[in-house]
Structures are given as structure tokens and as C-alpha cells.
PDB file of N, CA and C in Angstrom:
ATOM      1  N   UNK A   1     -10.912  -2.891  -6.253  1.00  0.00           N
ATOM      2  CA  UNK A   1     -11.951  -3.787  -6.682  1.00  0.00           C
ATOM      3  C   UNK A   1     -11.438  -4.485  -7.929  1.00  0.00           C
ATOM      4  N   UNK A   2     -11.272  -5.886  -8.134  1.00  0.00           N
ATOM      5  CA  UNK A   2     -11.124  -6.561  -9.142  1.00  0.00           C
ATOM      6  C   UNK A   2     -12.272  -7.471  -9.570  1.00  0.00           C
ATOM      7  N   UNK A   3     -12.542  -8.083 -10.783  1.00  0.00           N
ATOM      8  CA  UNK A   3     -13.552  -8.432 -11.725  1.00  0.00           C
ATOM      9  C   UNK A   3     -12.711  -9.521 -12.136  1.00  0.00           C
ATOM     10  N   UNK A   4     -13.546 -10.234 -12.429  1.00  0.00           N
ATOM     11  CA  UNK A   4     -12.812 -11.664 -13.758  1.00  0.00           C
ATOM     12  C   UNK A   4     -11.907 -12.253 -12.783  1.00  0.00           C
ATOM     13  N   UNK A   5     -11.697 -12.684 -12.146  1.00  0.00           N
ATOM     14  CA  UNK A   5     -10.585 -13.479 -11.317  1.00  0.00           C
ATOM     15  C   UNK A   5     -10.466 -14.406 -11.672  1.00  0.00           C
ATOM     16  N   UNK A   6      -9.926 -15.498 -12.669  1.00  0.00           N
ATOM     17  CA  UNK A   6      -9.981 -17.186 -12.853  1.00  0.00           C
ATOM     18  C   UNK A   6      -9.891 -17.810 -11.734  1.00  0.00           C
ATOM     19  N   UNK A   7     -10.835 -18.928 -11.522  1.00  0.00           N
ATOM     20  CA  UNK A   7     -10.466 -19.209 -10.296  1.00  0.00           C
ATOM     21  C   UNK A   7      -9.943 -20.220  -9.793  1.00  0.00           C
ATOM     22  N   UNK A   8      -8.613 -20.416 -10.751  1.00  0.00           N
ATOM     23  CA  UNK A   8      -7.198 -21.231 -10.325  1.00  0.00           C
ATOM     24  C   UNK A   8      -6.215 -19.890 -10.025  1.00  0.00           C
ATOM     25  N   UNK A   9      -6.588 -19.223 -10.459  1.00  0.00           N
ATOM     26  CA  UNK A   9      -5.328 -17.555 -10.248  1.00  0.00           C
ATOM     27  C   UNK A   9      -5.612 -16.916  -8.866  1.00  0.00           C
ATOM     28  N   UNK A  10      -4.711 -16.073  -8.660  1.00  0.00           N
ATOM     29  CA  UNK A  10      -5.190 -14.746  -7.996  1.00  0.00           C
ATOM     30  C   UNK A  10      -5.828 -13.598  -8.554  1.00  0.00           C
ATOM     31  N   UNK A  11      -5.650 -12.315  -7.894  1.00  0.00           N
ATOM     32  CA  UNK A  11      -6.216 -11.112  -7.929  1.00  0.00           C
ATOM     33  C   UNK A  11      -5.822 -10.375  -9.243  1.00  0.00           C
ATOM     34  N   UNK A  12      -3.925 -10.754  -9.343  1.00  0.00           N
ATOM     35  CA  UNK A  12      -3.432 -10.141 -10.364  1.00  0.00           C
ATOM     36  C   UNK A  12      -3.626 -10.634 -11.628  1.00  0.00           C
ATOM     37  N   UNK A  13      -4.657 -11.753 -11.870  1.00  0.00           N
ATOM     38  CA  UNK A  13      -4.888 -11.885 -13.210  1.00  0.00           C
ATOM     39  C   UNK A  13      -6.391 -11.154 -13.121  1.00  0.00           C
ATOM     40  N   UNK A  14      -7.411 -10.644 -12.649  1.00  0.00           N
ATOM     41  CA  UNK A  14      -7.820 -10.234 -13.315  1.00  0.00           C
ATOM     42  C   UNK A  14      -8.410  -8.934 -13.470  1.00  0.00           C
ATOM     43  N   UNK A  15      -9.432  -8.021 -13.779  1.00  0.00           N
ATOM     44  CA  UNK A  15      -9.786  -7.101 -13.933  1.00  0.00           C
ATOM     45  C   UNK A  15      -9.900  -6.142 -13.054  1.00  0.00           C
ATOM     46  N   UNK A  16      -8.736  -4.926 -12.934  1.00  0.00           N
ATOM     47  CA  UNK A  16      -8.831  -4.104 -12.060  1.00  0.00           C
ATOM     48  C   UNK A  16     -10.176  -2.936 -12.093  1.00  0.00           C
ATOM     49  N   UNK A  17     -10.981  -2.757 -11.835  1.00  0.00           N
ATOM     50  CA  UNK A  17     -11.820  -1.747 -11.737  1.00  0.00           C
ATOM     51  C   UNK A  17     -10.933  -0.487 -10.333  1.00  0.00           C
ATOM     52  N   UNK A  18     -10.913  -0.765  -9.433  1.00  0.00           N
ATOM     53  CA  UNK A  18     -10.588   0.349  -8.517  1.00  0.00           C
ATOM     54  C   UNK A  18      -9.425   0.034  -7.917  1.00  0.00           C
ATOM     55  N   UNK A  19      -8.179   0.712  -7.776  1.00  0.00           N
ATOM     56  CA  UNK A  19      -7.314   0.314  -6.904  1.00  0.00           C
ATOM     57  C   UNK A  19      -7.588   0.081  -5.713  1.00  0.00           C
ATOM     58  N   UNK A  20      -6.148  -0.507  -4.457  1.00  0.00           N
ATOM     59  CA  UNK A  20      -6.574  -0.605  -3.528  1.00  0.00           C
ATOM     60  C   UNK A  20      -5.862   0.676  -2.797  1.00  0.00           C
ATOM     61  N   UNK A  21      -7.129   0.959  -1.690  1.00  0.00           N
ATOM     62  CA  UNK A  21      -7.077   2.436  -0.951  1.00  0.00           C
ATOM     63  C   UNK A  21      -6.490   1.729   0.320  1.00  0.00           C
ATOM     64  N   UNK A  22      -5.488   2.358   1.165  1.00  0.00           N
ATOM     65  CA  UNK A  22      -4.757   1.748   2.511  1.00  0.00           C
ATOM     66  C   UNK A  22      -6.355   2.817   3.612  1.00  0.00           C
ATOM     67  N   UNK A  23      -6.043   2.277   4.427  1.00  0.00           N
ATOM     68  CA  UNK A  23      -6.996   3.171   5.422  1.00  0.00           C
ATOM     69  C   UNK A  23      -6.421   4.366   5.732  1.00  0.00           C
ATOM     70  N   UNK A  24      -7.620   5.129   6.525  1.00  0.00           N
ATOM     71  CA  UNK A  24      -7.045   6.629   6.619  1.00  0.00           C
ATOM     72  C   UNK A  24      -8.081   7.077   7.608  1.00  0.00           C
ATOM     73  N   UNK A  25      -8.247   6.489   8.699  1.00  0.00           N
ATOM     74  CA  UNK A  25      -9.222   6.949   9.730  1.00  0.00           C
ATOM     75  C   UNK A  25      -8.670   8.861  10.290  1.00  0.00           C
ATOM     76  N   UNK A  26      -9.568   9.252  10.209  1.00  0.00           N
ATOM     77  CA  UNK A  26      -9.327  10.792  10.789  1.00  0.00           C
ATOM     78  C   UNK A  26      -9.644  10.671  12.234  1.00  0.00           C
ATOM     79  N   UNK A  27     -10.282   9.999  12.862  1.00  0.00           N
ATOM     80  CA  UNK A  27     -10.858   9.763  14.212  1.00  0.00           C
ATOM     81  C   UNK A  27     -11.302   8.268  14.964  1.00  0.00           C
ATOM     82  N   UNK A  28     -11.222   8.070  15.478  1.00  0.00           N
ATOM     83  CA  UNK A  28     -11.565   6.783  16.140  1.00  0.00           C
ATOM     84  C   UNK A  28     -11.579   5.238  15.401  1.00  0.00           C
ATOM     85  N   UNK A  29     -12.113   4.550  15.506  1.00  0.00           N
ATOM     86  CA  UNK A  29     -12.267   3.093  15.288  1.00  0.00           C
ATOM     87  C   UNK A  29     -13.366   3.289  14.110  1.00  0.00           C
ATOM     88  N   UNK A  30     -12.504   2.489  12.746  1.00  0.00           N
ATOM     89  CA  UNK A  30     -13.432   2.418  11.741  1.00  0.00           C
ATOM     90  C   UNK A  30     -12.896   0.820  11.276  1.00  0.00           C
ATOM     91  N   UNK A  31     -13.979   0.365  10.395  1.00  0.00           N
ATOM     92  CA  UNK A  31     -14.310  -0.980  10.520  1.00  0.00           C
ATOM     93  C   UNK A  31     -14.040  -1.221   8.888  1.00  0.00           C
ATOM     94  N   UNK A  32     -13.079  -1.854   8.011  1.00  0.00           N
ATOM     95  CA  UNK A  32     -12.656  -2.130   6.714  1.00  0.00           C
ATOM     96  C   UNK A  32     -13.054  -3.725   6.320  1.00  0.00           C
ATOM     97  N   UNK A  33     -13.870  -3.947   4.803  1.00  0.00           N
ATOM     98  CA  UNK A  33     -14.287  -5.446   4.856  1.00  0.00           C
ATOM     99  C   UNK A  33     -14.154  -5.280   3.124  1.00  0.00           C
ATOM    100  N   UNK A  34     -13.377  -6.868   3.198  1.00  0.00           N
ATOM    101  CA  UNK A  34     -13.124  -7.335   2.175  1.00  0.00           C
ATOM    102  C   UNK A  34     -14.123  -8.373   1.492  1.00  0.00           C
ATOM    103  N   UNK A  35     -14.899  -8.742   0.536  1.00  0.00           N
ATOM    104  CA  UNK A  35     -15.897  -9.041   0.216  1.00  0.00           C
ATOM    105  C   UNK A  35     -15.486 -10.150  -0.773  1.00  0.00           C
ATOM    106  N   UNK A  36     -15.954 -11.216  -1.318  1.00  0.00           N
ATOM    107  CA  UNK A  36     -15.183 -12.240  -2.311  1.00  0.00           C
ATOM    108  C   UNK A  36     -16.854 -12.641  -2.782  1.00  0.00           C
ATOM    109  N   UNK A  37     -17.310 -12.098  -3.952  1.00  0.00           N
ATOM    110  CA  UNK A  37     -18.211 -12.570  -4.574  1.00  0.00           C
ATOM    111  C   UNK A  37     -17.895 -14.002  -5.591  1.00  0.00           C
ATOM    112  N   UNK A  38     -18.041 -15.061  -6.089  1.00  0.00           N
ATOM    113  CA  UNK A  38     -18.516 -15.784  -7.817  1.00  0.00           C
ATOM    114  C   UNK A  38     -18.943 -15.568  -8.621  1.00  0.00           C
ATOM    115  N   UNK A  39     -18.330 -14.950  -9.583  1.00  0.00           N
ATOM    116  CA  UNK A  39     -18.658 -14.421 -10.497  1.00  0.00           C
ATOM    117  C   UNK A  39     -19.576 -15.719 -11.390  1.00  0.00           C
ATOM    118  N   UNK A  40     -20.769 -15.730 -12.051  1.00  0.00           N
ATOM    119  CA  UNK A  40     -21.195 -16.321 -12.747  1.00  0.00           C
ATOM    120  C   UNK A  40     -20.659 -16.357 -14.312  1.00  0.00           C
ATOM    121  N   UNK A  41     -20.499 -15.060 -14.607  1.00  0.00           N
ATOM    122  CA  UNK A  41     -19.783 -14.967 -15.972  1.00  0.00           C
ATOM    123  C   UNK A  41     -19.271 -13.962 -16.091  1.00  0.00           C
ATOM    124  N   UNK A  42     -18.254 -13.496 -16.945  1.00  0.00           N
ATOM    125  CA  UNK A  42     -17.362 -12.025 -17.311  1.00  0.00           C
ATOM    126  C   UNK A  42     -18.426 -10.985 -17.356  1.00  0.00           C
ATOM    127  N   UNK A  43     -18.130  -9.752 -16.898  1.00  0.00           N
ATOM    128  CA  UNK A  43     -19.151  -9.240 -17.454  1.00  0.00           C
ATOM    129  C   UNK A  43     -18.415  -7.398 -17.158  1.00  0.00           C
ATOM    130  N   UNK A  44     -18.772  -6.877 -17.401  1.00  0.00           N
ATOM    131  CA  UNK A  44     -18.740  -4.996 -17.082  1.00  0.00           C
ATOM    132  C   UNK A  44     -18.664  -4.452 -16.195  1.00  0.00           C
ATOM    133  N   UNK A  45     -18.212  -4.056 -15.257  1.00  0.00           N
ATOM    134  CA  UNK A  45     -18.625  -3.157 -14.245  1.00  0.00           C
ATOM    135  C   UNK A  45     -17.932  -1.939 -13.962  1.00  0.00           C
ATOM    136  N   UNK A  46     -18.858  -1.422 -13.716  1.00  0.00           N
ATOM    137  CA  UNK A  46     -18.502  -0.158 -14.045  1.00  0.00           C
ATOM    138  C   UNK A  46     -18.233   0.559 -12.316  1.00  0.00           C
ATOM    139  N   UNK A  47     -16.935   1.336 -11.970  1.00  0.00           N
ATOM    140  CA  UNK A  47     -16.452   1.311 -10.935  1.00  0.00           C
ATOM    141  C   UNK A  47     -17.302   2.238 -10.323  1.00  0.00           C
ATOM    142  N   UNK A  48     -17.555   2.101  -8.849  1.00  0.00           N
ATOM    143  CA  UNK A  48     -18.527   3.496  -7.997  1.00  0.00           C
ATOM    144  C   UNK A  48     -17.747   4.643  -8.281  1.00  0.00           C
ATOM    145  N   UNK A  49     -18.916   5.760  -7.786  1.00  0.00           N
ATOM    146  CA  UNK A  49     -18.311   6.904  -7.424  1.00  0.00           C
ATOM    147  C   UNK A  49     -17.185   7.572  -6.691  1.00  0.00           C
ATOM    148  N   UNK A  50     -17.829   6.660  -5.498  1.00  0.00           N
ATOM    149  CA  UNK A  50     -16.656   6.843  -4.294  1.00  0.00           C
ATOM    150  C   UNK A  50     -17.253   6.026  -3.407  1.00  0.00           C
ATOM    151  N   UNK A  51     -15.807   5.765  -2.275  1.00  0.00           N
ATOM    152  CA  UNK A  51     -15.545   4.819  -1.733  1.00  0.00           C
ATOM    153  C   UNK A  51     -16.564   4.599  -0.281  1.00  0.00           C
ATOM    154  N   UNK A  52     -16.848   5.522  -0.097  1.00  0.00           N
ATOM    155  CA  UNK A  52     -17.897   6.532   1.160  1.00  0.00           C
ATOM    156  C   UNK A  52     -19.330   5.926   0.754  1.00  0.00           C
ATOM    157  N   UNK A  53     -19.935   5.597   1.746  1.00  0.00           N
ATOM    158  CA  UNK A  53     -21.376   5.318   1.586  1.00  0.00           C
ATOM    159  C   UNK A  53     -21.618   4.091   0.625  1.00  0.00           C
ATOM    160  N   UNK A  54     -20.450   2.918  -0.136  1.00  0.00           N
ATOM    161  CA  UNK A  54     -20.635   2.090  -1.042  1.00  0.00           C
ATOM    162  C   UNK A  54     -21.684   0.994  -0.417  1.00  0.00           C
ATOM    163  N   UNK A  55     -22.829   1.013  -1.251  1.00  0.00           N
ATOM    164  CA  UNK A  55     -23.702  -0.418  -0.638  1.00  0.00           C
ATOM    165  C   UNK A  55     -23.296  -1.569  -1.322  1.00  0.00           C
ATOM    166  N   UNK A  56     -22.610  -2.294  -0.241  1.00  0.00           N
ATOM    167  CA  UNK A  56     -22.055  -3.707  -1.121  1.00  0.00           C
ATOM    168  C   UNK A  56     -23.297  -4.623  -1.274  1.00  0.00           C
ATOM    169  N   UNK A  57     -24.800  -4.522  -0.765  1.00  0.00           N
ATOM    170  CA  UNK A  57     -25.563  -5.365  -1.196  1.00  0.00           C
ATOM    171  C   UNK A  57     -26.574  -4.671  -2.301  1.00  0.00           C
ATOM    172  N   UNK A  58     -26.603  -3.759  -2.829  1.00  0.00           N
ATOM    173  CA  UNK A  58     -27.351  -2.819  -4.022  1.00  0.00           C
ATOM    174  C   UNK A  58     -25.589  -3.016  -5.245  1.00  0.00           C
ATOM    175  N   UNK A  59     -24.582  -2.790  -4.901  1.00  0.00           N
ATOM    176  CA  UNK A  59     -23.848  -3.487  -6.168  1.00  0.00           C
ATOM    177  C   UNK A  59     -23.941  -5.402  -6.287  1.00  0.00           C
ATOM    178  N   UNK A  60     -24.267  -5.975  -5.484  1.00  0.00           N
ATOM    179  CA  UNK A  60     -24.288  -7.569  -5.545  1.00  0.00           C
ATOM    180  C   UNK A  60     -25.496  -7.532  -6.474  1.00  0.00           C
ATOM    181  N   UNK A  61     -26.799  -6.395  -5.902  1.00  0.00           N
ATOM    182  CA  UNK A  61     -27.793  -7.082  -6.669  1.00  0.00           C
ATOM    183  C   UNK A  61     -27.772  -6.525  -8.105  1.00  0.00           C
ATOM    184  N   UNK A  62     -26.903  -5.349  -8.241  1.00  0.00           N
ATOM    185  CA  UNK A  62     -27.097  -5.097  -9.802  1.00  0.00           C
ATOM    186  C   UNK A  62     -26.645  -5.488 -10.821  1.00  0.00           C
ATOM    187  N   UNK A  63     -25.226  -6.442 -10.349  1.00  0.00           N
ATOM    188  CA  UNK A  63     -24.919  -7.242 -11.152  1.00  0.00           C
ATOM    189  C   UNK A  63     -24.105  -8.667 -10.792  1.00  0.00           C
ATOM    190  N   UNK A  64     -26.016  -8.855 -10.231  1.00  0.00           N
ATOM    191  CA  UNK A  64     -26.246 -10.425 -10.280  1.00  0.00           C
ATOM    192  C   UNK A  64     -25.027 -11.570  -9.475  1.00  0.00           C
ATOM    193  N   UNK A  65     -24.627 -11.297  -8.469  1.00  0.00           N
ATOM    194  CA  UNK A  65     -23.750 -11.633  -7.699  1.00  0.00           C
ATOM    195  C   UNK A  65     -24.061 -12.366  -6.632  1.00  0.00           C
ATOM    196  N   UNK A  66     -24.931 -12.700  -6.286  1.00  0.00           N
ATOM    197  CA  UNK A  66     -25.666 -13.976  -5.723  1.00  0.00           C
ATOM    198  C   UNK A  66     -24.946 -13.512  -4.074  1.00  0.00           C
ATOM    199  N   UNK A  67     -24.649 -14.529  -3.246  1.00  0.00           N
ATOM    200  CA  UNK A  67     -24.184 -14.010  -1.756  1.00  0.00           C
ATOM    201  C   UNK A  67     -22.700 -14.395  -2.014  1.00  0.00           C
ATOM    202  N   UNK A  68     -22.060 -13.421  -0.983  1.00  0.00           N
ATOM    203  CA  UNK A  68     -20.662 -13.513  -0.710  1.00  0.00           C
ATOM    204  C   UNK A  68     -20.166 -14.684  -0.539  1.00  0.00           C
ATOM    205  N   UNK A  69     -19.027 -15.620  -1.145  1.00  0.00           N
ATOM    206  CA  UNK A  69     -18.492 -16.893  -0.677  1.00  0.00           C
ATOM    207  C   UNK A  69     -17.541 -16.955   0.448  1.00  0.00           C
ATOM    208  N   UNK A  70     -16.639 -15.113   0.374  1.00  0.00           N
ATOM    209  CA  UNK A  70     -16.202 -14.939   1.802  1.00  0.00           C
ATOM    210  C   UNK A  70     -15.685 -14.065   2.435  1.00  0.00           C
ATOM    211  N   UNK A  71     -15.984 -13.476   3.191  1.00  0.00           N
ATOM    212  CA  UNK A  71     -15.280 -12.098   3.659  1.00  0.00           C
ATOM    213  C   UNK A  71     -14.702 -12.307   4.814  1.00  0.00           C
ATOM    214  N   UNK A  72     -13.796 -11.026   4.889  1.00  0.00           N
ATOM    215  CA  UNK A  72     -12.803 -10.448   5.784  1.00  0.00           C
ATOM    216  C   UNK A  72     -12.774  -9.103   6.310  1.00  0.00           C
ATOM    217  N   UNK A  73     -12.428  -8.796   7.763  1.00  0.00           N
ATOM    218  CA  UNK A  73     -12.828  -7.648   7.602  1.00  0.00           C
ATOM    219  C   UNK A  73     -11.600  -6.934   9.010  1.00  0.00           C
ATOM    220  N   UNK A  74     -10.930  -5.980   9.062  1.00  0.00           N
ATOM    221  CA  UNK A  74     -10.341  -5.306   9.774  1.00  0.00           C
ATOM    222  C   UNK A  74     -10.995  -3.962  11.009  1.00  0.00           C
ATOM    223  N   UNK A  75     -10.560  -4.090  12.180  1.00  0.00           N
ATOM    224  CA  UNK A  75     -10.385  -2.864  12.762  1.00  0.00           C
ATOM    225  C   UNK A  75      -9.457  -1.492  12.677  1.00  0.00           C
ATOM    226  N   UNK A  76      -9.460  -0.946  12.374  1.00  0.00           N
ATOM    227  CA  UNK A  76      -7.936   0.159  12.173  1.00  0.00           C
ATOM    228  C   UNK A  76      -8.734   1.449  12.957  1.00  0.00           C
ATOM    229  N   UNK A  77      -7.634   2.092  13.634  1.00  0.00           N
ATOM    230  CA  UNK A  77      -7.558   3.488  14.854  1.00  0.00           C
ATOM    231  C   UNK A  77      -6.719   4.348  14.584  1.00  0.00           C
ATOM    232  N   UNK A  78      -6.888   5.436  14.345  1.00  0.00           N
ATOM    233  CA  UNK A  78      -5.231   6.587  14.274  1.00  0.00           C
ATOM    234  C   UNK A  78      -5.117   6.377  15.825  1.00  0.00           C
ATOM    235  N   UNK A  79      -3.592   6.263  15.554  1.00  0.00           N
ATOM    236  CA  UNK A  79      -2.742   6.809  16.935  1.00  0.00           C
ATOM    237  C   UNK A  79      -3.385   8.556  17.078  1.00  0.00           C
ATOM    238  N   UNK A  80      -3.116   8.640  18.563  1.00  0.00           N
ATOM    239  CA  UNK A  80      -3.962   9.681  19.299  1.00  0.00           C
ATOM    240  C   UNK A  80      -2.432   9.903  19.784  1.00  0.00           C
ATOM    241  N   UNK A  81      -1.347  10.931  18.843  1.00  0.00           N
ATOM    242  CA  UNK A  81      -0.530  11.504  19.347  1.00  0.00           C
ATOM    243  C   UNK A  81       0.024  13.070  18.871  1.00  0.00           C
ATOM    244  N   UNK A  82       0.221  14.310  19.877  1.00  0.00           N
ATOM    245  CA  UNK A  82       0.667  15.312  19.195  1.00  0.00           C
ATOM    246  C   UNK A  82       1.936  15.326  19.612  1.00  0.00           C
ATOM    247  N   UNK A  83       2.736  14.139  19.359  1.00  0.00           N
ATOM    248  CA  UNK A  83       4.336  14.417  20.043  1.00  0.00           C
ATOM    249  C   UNK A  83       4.955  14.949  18.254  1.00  0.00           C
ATOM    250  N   UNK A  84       4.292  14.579  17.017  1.00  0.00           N
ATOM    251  CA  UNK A  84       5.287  14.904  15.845  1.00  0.00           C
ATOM    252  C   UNK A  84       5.720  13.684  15.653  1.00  0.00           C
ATOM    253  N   UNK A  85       6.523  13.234  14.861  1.00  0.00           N
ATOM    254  CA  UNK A  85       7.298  12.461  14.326  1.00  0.00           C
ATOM    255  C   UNK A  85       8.588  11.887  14.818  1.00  0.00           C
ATOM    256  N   UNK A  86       8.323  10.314  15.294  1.00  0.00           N
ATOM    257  CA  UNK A  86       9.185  10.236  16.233  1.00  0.00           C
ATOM    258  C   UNK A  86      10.556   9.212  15.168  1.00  0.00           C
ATOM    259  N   UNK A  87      11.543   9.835  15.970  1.00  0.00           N
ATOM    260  CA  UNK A  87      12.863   9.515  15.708  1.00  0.00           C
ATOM    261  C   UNK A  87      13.601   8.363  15.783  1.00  0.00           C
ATOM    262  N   UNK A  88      13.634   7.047  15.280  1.00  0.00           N
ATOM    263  CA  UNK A  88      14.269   5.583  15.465  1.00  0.00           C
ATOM    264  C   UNK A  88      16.007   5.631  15.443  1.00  0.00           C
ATOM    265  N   UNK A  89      16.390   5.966  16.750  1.00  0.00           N
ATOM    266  CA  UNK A  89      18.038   5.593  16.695  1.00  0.00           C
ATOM    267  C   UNK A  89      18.282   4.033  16.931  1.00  0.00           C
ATOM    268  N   UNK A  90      19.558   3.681  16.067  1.00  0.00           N
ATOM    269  CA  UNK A  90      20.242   2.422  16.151  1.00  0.00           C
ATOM    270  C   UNK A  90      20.867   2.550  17.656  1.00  0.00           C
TER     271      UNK A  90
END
């Protein structure tokens, strides 16, 4: 999660609150979404608990984040294999 973004820059100028987590499905088809609020002005935020159960529309409304300008969002599946770790020969 990043904060303060100028918005002639990217991500890496501004305020990291939470790193980014890669997926890690334990079972089936889970659904990952990237969210792009406008910030009205700099302001605090203070990072969630955890990543599980996050309501992205109860953090929009607590600090004042009006609607999303644009999201993105992924499918990701674990492979369903007990062969072990497979071997890449040249």
C-alpha cells in the first residue's frame, strides 16, 4: 500500500505504508485487486492489521477517499501437483 503518490511520478516516490505481498493461494482460485484511489491531500494512514478480511470501502470512507479512479484485478490458482520439484535440463 502506498500514500502520497505525486501525480506526475510513480509508486516509488511515494509513501510506503505496507509492502507488496506476491500471492499465496493454499487452495483453489482466489481473486487479487489492485485499487488506485486520489488522494485529495497528504495525509496519515495508518497501515491495517492484516491483509485477510481488508474492507477496501470502510478504509476509502475513513479517510475520505471519494471512489476508485481505477482498478485492476488478477485470478491466481496453486498448481495441483504432488510430483515435488521438477528438474529443467538444457
Amino acid at each position: 500500500m502506498v500514500t502520497d503518490i505525486p501525480g506526475t511520478t510513480g509508486p516509488s516516490y511515494g509513501q510506503e505504508i505496507l509492502g507488496y505481498e506476491s500471492p499465496r493461494p493454499a487452495m483453489g482460485i482466489h481473486r487479487y485487486v489492485f485499487i488506485l484511489f486520489q488522494q485529495k491531500r497528504r495525509q496519515t494512514v495508518d497501515a491495517p492489521g492484516w491483509r485477510q478480511h481488508f474492507n477496501t470501502r470502510d478504509f476509502a470512507e475513513f479517510y475520505n477517499l471519494g471512489s476508485p479512479v481505477a482498478a485492476l484485478y488478477f485470478n491466481c490458482q496453486r498448481e495441483n501437483s504432488s510430483r515435488g520439484r521438477r528438474i529443467l535440463l538444457n
